[in-house]
C-alpha atoms as a PDB file:
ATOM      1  CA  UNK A   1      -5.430   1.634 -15.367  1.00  0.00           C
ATOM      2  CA  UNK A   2      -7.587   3.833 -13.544  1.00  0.00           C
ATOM      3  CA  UNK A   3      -9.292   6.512 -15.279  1.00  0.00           C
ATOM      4  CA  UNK A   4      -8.318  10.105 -15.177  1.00  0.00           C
ATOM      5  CA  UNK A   5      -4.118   9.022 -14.110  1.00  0.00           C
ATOM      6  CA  UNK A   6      -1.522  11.082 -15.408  1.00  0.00           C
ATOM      7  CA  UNK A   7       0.969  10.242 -17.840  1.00  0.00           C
ATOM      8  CA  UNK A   8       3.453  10.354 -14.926  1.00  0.00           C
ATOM      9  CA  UNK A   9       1.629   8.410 -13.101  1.00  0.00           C
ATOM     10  CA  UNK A  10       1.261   5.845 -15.843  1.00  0.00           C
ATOM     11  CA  UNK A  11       4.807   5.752 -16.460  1.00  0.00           C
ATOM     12  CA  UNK A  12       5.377   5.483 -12.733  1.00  0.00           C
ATOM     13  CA  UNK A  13       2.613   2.498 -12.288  1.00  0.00           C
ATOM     14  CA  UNK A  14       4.284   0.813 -15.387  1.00  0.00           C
ATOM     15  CA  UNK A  15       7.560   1.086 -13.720  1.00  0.00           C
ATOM     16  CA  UNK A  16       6.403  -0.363 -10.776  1.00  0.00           C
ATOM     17  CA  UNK A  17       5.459  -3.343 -12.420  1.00  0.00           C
ATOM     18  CA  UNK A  18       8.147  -4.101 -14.294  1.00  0.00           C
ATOM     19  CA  UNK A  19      10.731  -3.754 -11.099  1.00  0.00           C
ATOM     20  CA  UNK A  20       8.385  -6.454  -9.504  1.00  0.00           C
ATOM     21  CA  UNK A  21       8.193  -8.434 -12.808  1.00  0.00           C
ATOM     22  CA  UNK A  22      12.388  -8.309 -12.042  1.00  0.00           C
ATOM     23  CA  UNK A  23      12.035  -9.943  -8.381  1.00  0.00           C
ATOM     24  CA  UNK A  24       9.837 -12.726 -10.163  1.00  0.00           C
ATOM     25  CA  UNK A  25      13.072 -13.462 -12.449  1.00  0.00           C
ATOM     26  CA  UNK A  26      15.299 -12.848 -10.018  1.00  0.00           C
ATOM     27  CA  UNK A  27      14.155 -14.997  -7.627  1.00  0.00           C
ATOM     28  CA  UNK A  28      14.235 -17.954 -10.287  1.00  0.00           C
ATOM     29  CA  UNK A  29      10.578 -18.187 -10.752  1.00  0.00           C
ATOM     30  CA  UNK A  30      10.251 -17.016 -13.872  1.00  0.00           C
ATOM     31  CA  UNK A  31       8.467 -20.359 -15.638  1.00  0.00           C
ATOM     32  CA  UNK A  32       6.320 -21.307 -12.831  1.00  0.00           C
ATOM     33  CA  UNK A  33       2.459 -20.664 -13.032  1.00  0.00           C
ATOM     34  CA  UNK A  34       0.767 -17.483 -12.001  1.00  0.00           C
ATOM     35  CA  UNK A  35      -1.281 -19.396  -9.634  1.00  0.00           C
ATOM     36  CA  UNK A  36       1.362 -20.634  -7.618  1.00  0.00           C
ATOM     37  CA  UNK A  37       3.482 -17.254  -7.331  1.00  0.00           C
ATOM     38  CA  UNK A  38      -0.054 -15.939  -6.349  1.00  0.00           C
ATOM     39  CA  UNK A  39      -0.218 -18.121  -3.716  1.00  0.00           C
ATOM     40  CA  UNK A  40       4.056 -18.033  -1.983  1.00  0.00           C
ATOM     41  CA  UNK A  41       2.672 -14.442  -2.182  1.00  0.00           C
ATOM     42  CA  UNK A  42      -0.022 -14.649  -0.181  1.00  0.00           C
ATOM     43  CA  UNK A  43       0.911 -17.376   1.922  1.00  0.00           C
ATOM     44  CA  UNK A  44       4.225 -14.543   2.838  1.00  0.00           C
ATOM     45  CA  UNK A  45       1.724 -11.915   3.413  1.00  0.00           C
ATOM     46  CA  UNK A  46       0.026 -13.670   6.078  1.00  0.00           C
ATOM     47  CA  UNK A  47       3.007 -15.350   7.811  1.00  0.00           C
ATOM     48  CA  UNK A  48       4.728 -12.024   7.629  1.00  0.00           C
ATOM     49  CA  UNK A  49       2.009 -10.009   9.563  1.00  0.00           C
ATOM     50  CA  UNK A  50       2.883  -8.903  12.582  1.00  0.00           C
ATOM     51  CA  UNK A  51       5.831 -11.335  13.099  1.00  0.00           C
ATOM     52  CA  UNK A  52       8.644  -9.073  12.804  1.00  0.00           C
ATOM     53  CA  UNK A  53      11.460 -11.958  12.824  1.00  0.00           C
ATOM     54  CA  UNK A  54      10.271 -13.739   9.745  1.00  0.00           C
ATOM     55  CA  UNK A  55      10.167 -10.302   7.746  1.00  0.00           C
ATOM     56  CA  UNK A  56      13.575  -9.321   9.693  1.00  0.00           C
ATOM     57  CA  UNK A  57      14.686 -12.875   8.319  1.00  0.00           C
ATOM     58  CA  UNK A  58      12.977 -12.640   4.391  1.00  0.00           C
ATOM     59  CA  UNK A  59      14.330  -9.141   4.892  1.00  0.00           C
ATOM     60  CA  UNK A  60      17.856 -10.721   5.258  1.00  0.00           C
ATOM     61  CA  UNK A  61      17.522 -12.912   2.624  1.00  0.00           C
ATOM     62  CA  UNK A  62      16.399 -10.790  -0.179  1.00  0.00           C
ATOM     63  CA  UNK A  63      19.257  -8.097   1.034  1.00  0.00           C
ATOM     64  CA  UNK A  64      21.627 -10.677   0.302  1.00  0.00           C
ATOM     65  CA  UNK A  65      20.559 -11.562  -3.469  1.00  0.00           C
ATOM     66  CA  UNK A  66      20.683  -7.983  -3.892  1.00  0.00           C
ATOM     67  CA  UNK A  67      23.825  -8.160  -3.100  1.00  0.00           C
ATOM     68  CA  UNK A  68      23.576  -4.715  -0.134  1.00  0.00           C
ATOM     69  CA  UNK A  69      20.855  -4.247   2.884  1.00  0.00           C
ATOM     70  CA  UNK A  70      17.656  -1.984   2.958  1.00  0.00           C
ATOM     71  CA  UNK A  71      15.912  -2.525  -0.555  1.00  0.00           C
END
């Protein structure tokens, strides 16, 4: 944590984490190696830049596990 952050903002930053700790699990990749969700991570990052259909469709996709659109 960086020096000199709130308590809010700890709490918030912890937060944070945990939500996207919850897409990890809820995505069914909670036993696989850091190293590989590091990379479908990155690899998304870069295919996703700039090419608004893919995120339109991983948009999509991620809506639908959620079960409504726009998170």
């Amino acid at each position: 944590m960086a020096k000199g952050m709130t308590t809010d903002a700890r709490k918030k930053d912890t937060r944070e984490k945990i939500e996207l700790g919850g897409l990890i699990v809820k995505a069914g990749l909670r036993y696989e190696k850091r190293a590989l969700l590091l990379g479908l991570l990155i690899e998304a990052a870069e295919r996703t830049k700039g090419n608004e259909a893919e995120r339109a469709r991983l948009t999509k996709i991620g809506a639908e596990a959620f079960g409504h659109d726009g998170e």
